[in-house]
PDB file of N, CA and C in Angstrom:
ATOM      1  N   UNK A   1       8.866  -6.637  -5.798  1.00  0.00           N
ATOM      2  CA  UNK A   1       8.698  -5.884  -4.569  1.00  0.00           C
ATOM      3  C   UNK A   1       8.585  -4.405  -4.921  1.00  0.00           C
ATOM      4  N   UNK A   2       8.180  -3.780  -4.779  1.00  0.00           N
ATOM      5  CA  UNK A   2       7.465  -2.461  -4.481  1.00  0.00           C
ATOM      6  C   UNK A   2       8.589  -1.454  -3.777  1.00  0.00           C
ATOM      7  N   UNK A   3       8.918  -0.106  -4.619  1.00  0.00           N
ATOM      8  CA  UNK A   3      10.428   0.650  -4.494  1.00  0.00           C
ATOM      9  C   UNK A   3       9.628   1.591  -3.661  1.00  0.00           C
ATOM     10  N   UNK A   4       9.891   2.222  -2.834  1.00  0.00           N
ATOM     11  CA  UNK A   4       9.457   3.657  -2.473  1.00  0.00           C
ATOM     12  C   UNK A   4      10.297   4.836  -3.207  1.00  0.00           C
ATOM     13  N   UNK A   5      11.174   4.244  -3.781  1.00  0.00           N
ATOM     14  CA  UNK A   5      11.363   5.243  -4.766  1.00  0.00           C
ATOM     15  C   UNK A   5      11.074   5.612  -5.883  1.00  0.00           C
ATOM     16  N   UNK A   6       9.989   4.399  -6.234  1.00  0.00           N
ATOM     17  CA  UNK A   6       8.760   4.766  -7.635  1.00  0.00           C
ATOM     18  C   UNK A   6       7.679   5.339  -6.947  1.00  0.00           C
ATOM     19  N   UNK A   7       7.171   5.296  -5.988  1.00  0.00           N
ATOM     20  CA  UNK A   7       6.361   5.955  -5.106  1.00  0.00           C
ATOM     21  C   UNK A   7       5.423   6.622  -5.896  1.00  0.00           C
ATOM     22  N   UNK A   8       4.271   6.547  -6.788  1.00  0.00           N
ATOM     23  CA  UNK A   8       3.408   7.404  -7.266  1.00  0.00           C
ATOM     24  C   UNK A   8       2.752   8.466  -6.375  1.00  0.00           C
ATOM     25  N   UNK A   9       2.977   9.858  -6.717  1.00  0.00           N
ATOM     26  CA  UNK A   9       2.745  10.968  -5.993  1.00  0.00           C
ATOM     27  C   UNK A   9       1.281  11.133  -5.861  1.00  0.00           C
ATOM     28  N   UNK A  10       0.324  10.314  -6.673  1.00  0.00           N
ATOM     29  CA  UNK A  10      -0.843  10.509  -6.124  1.00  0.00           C
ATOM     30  C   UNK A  10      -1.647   9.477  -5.320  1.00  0.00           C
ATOM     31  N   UNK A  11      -0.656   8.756  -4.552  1.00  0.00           N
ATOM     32  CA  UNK A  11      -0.828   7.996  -3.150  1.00  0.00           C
ATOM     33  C   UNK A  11      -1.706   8.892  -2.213  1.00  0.00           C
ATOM     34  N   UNK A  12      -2.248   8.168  -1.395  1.00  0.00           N
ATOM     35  CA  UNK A  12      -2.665   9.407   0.333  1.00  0.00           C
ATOM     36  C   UNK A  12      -1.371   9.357   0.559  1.00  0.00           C
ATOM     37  N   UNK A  13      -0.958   9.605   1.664  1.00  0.00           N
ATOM     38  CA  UNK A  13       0.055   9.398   2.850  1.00  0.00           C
ATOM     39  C   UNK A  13      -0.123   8.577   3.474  1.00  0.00           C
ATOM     40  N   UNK A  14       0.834   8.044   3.376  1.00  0.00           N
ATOM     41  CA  UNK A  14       0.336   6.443   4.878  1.00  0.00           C
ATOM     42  C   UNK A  14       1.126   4.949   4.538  1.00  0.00           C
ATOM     43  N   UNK A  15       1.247   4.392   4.887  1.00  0.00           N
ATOM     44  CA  UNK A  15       2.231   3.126   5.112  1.00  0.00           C
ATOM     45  C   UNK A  15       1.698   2.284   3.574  1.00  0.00           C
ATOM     46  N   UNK A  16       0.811   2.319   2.958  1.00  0.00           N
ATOM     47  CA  UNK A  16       0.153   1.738   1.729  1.00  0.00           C
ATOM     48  C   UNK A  16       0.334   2.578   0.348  1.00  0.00           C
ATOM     49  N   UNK A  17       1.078   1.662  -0.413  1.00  0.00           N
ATOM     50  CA  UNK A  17       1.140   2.632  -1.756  1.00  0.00           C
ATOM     51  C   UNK A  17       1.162   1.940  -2.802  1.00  0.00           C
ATOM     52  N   UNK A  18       1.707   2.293  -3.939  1.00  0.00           N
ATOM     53  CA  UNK A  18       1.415   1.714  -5.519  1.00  0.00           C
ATOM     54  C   UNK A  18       2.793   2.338  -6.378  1.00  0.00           C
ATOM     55  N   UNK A  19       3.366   2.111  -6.427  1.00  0.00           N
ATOM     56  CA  UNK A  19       4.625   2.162  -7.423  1.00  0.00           C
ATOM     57  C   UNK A  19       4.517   2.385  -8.929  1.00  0.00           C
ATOM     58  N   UNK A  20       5.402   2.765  -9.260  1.00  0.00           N
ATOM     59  CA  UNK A  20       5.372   3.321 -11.090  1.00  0.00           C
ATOM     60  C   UNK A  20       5.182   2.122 -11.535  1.00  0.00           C
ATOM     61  N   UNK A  21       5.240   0.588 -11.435  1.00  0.00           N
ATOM     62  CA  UNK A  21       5.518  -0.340 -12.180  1.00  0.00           C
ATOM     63  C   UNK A  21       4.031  -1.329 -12.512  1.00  0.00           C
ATOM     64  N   UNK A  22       2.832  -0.413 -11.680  1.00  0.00           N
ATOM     65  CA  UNK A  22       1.510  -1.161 -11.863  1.00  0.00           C
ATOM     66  C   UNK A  22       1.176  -1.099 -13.205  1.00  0.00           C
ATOM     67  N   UNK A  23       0.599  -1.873 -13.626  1.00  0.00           N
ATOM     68  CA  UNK A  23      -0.075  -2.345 -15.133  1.00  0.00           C
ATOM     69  C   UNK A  23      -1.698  -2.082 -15.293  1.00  0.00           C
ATOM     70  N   UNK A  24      -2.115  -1.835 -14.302  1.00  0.00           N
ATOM     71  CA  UNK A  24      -3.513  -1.441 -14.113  1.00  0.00           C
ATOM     72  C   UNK A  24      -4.366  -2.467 -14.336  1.00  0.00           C
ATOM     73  N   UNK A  25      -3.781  -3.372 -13.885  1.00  0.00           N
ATOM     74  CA  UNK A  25      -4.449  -4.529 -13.806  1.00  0.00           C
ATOM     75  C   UNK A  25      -6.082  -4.847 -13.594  1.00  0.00           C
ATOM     76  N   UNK A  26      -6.585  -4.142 -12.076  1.00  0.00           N
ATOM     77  CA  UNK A  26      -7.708  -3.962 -11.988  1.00  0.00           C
ATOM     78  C   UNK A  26      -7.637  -4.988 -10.145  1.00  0.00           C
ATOM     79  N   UNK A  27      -6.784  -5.853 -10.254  1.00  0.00           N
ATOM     80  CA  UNK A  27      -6.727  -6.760  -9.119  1.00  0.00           C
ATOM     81  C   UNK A  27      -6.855  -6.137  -7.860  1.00  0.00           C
ATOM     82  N   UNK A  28      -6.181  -5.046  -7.608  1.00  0.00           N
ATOM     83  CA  UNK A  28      -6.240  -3.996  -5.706  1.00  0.00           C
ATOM     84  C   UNK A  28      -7.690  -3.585  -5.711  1.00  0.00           C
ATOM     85  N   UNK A  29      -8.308  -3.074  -7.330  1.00  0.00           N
ATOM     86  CA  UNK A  29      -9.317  -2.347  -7.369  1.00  0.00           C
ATOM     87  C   UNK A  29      -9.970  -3.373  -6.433  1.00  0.00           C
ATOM     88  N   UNK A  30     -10.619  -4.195  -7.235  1.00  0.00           N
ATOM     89  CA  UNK A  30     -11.314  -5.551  -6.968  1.00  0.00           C
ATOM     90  C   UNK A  30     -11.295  -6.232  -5.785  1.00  0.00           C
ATOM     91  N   UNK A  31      -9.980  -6.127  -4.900  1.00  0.00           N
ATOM     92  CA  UNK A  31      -9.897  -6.807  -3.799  1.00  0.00           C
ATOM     93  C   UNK A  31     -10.351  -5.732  -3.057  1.00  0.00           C
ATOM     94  N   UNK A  32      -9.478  -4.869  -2.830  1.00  0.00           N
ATOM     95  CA  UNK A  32      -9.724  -4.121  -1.663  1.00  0.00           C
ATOM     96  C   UNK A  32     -10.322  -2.165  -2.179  1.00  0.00           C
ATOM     97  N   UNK A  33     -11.520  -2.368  -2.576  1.00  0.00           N
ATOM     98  CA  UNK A  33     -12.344  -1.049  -3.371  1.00  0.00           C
ATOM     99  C   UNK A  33     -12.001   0.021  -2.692  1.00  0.00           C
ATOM    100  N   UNK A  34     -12.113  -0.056  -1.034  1.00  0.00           N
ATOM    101  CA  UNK A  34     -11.876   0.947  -0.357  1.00  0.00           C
ATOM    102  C   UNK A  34     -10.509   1.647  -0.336  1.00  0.00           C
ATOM    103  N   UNK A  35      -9.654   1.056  -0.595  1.00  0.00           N
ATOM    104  CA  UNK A  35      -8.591   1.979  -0.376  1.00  0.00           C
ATOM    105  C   UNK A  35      -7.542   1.997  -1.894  1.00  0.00           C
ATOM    106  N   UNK A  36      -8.077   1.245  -2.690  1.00  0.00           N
ATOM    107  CA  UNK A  36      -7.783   1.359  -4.393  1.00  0.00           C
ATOM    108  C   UNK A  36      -8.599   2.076  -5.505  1.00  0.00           C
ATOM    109  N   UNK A  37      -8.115   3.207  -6.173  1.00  0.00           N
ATOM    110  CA  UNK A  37      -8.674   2.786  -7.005  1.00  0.00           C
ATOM    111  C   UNK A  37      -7.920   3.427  -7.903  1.00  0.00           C
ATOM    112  N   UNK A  38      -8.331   3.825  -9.659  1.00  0.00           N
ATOM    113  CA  UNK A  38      -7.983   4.081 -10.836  1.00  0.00           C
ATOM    114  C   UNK A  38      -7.651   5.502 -11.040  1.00  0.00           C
ATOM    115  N   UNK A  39      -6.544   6.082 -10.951  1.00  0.00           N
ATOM    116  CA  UNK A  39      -6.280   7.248 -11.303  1.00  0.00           C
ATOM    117  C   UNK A  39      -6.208   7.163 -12.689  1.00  0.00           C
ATOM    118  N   UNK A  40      -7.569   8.081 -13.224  1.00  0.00           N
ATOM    119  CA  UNK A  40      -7.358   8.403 -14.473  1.00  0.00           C
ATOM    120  C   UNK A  40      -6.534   9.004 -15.646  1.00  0.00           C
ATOM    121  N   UNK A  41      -5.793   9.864 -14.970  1.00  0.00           N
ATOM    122  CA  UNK A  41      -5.114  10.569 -15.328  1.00  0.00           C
ATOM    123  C   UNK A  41      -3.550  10.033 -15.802  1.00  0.00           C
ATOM    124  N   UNK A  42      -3.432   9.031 -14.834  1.00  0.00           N
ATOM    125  CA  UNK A  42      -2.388   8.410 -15.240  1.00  0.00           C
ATOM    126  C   UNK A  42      -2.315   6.886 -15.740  1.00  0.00           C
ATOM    127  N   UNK A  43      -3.487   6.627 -15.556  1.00  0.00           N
ATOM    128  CA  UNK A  43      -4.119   4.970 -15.994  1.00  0.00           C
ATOM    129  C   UNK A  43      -3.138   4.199 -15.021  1.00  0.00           C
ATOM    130  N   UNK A  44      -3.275   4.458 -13.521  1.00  0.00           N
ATOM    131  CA  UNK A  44      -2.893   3.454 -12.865  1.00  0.00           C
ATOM    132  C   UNK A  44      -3.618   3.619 -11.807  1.00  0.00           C
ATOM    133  N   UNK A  45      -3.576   2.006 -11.180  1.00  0.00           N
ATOM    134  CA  UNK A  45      -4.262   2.521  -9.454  1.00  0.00           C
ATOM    135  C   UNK A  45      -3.264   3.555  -8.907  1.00  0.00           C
ATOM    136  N   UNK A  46      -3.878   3.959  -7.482  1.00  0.00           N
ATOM    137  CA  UNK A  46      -3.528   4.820  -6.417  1.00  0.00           C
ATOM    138  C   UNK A  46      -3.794   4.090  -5.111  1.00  0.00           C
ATOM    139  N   UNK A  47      -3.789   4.444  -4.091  1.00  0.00           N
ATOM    140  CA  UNK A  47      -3.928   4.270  -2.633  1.00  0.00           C
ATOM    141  C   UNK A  47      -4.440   5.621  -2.303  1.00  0.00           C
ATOM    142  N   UNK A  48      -5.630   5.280  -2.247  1.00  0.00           N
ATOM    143  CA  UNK A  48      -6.876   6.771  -1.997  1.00  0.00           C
ATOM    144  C   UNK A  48      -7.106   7.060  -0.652  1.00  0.00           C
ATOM    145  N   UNK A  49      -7.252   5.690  -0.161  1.00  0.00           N
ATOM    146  CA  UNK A  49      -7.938   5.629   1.685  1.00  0.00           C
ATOM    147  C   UNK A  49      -7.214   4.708   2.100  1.00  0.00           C
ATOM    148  N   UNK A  50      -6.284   4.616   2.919  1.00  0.00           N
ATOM    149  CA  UNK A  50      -5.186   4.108   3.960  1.00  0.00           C
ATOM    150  C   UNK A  50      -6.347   3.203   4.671  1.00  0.00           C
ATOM    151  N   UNK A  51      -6.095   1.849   5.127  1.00  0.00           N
ATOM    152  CA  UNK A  51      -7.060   0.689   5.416  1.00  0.00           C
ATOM    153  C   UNK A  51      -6.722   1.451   7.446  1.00  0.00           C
ATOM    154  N   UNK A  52      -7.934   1.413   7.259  1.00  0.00           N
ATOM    155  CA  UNK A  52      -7.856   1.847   8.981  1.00  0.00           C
ATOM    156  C   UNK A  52      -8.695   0.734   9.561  1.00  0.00           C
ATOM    157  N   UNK A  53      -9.385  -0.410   9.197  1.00  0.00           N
ATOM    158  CA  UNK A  53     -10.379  -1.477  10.359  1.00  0.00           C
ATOM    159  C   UNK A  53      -9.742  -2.033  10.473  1.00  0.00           C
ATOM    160  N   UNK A  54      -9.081  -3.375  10.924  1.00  0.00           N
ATOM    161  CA  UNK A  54      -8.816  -4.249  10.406  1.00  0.00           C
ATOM    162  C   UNK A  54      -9.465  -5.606   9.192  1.00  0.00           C
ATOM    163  N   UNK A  55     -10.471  -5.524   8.944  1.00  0.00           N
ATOM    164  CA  UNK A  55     -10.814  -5.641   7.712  1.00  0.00           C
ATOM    165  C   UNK A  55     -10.263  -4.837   6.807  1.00  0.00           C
ATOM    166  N   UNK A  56     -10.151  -3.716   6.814  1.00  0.00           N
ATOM    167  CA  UNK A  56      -9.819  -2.540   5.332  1.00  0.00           C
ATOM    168  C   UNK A  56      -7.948  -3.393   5.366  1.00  0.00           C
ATOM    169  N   UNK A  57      -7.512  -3.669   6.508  1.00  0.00           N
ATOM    170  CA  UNK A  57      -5.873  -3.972   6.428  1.00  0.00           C
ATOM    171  C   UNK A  57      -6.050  -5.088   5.818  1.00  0.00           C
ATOM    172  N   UNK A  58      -6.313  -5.984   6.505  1.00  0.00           N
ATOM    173  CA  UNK A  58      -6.817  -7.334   5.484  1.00  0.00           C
ATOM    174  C   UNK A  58      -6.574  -7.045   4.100  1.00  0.00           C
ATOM    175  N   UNK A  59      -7.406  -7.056   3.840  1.00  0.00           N
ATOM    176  CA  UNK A  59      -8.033  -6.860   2.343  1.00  0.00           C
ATOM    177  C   UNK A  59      -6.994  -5.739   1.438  1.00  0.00           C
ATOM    178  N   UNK A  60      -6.431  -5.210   2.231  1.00  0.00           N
ATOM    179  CA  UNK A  60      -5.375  -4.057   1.278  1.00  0.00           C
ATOM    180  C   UNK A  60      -3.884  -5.127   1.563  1.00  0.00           C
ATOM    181  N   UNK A  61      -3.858  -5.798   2.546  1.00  0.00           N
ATOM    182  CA  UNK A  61      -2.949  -6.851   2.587  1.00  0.00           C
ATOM    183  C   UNK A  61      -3.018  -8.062   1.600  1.00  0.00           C
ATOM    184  N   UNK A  62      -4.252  -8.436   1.291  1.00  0.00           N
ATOM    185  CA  UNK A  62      -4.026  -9.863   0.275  1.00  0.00           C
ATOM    186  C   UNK A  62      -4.265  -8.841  -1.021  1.00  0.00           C
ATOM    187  N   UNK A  63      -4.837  -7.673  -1.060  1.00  0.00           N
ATOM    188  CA  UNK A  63      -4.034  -7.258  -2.924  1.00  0.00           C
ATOM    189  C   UNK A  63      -2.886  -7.174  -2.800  1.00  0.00           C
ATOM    190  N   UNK A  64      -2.137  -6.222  -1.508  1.00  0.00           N
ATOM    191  CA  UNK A  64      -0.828  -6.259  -1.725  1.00  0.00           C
ATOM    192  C   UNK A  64      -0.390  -7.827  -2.330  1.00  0.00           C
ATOM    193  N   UNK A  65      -0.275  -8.769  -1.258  1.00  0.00           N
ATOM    194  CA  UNK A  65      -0.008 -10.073  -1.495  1.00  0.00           C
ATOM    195  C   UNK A  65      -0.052 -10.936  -3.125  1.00  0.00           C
ATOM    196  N   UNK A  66      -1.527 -10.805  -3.712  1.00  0.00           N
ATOM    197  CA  UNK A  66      -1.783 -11.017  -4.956  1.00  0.00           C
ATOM    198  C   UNK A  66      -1.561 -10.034  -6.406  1.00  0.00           C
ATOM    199  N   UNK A  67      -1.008  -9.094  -6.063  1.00  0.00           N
ATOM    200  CA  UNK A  67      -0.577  -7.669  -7.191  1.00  0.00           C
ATOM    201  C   UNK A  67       0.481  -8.832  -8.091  1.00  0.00           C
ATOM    202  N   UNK A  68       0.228  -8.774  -9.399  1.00  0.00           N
ATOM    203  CA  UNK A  68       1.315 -10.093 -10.178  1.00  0.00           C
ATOM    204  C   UNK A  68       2.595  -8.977 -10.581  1.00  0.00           C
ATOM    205  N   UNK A  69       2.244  -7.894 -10.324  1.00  0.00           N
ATOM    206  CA  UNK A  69       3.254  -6.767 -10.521  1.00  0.00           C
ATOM    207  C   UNK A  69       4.201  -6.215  -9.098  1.00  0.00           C
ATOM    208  N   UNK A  70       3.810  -6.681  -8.156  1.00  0.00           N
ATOM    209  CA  UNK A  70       4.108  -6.784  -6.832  1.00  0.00           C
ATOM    210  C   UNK A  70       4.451  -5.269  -6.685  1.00  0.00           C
ATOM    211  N   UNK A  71       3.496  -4.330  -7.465  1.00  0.00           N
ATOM    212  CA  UNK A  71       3.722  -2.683  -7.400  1.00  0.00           C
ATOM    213  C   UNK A  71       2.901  -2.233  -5.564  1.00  0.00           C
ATOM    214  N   UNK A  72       2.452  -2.926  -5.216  1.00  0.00           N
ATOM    215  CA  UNK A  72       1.875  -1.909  -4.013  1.00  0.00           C
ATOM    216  C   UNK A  72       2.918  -2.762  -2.874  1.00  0.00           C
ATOM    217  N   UNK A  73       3.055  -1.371  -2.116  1.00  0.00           N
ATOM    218  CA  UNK A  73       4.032  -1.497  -1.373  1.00  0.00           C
ATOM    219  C   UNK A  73       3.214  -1.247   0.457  1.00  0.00           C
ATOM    220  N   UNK A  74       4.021  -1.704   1.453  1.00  0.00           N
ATOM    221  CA  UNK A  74       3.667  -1.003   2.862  1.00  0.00           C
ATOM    222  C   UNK A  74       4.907  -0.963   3.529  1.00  0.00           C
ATOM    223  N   UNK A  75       5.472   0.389   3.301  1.00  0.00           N
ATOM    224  CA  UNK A  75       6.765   0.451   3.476  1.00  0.00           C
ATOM    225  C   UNK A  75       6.684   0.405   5.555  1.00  0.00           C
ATOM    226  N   UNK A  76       6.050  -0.194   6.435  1.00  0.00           N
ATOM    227  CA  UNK A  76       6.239  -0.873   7.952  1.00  0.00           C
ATOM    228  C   UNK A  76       5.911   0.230   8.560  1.00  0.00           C
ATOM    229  N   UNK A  77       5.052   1.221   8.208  1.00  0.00           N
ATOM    230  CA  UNK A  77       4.904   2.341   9.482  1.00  0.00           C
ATOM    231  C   UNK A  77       4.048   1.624  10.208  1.00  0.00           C
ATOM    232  N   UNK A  78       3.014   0.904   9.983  1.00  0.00           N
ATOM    233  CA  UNK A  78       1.934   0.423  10.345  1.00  0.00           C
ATOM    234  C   UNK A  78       1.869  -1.301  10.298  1.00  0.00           C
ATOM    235  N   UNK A  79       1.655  -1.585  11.216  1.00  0.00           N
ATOM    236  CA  UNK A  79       1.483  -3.458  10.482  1.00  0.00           C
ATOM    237  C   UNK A  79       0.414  -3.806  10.126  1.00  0.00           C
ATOM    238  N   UNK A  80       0.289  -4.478   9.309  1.00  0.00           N
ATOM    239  CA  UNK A  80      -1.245  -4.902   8.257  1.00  0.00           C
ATOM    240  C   UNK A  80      -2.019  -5.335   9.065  1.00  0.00           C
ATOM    241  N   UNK A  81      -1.926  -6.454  10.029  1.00  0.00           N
ATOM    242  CA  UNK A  81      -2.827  -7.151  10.957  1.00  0.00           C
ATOM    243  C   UNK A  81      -3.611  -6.703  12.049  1.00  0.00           C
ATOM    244  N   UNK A  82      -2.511  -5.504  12.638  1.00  0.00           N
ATOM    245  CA  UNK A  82      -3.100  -4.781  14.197  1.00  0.00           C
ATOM    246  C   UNK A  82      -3.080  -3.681  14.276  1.00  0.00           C
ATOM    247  N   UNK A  83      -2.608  -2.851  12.620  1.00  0.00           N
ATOM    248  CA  UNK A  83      -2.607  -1.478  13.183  1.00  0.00           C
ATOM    249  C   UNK A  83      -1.775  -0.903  14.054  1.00  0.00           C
ATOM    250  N   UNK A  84      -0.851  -1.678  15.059  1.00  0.00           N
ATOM    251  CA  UNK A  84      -0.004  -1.188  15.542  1.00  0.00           C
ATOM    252  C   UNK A  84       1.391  -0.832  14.929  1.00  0.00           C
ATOM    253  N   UNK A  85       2.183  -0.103  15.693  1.00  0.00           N
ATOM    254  CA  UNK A  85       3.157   0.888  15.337  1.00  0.00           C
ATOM    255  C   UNK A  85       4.256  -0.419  15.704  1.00  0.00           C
ATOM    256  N   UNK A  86       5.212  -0.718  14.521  1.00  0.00           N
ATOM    257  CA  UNK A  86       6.401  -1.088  15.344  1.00  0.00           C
ATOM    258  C   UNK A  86       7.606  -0.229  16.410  1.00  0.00           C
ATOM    259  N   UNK A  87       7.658  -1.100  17.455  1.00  0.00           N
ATOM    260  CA  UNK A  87       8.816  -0.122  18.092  1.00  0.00           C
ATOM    261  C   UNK A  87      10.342  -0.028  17.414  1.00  0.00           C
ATOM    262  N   UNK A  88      10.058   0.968  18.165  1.00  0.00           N
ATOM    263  CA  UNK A  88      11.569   1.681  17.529  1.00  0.00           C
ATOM    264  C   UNK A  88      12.963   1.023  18.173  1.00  0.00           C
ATOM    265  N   UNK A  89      13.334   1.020  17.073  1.00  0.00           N
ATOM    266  CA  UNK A  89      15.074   0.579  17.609  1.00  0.00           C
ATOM    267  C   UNK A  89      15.875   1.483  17.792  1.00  0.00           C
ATOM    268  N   UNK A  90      16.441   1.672  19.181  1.00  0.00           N
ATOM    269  CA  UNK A  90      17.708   2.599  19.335  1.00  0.00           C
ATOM    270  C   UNK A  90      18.744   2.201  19.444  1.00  0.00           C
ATOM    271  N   UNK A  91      19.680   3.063  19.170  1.00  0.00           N
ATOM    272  CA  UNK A  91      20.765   2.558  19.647  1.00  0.00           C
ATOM    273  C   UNK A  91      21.660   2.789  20.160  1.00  0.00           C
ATOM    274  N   UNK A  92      22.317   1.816  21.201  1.00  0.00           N
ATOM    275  CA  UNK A  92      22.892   2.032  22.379  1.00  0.00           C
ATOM    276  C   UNK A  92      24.068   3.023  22.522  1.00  0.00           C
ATOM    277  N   UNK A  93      24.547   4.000  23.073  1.00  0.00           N
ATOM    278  CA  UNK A  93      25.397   4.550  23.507  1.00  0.00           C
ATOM    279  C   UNK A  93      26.451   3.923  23.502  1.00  0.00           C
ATOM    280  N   UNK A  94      27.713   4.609  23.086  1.00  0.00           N
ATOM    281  CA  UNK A  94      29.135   3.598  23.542  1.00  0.00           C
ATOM    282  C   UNK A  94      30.039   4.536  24.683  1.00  0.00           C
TER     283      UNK A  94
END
């Protein structure tokens, strides 16, 4: 599972990321092009373009899913399927 506290700093911003522990496999590239690809600099993927269709979620959802390093993460700002926001939990007054 995927730490947000390996969090590679050259992520976008956004609910989709890639952790210190990728191997550079090539697998996110491959699945989902649009929002993966190869930071050279550090010889690992990144999360370049945050999946905004639902196709782009898809598809950044089954690399997540298939990563054998289970380095990309979606730490729930966003849900993979609808794009929607989960609601917020408050809590109650005593």
């Amino acid at each position: 599972m995927a730490e947000r506290t390996e969090r590679l700093p050259q992520n976008v911003a956004g609910p989709y990321y890639v952790d210190s522990t990728c191997i550079d496999c090539d697998m996110c590239r491959s699945t989902a092009p649009d929002s993966f690809r190869r930071d050279e600099e550090i010889g690992m993927s990144i999360v370049y373009h945050q999946p905004v269709t639902p196709e782009e979620q898809a598809l950044a959802e089954e690399a997540k899913q298939g990563c054998p390093t289970e380095s990309i993460g979606n730490d729930g700002l966003m849900e993979p399927k609808t794009g929607s926001r989960p609601a917020q939990v408050q809590n109650p007054q005593a």
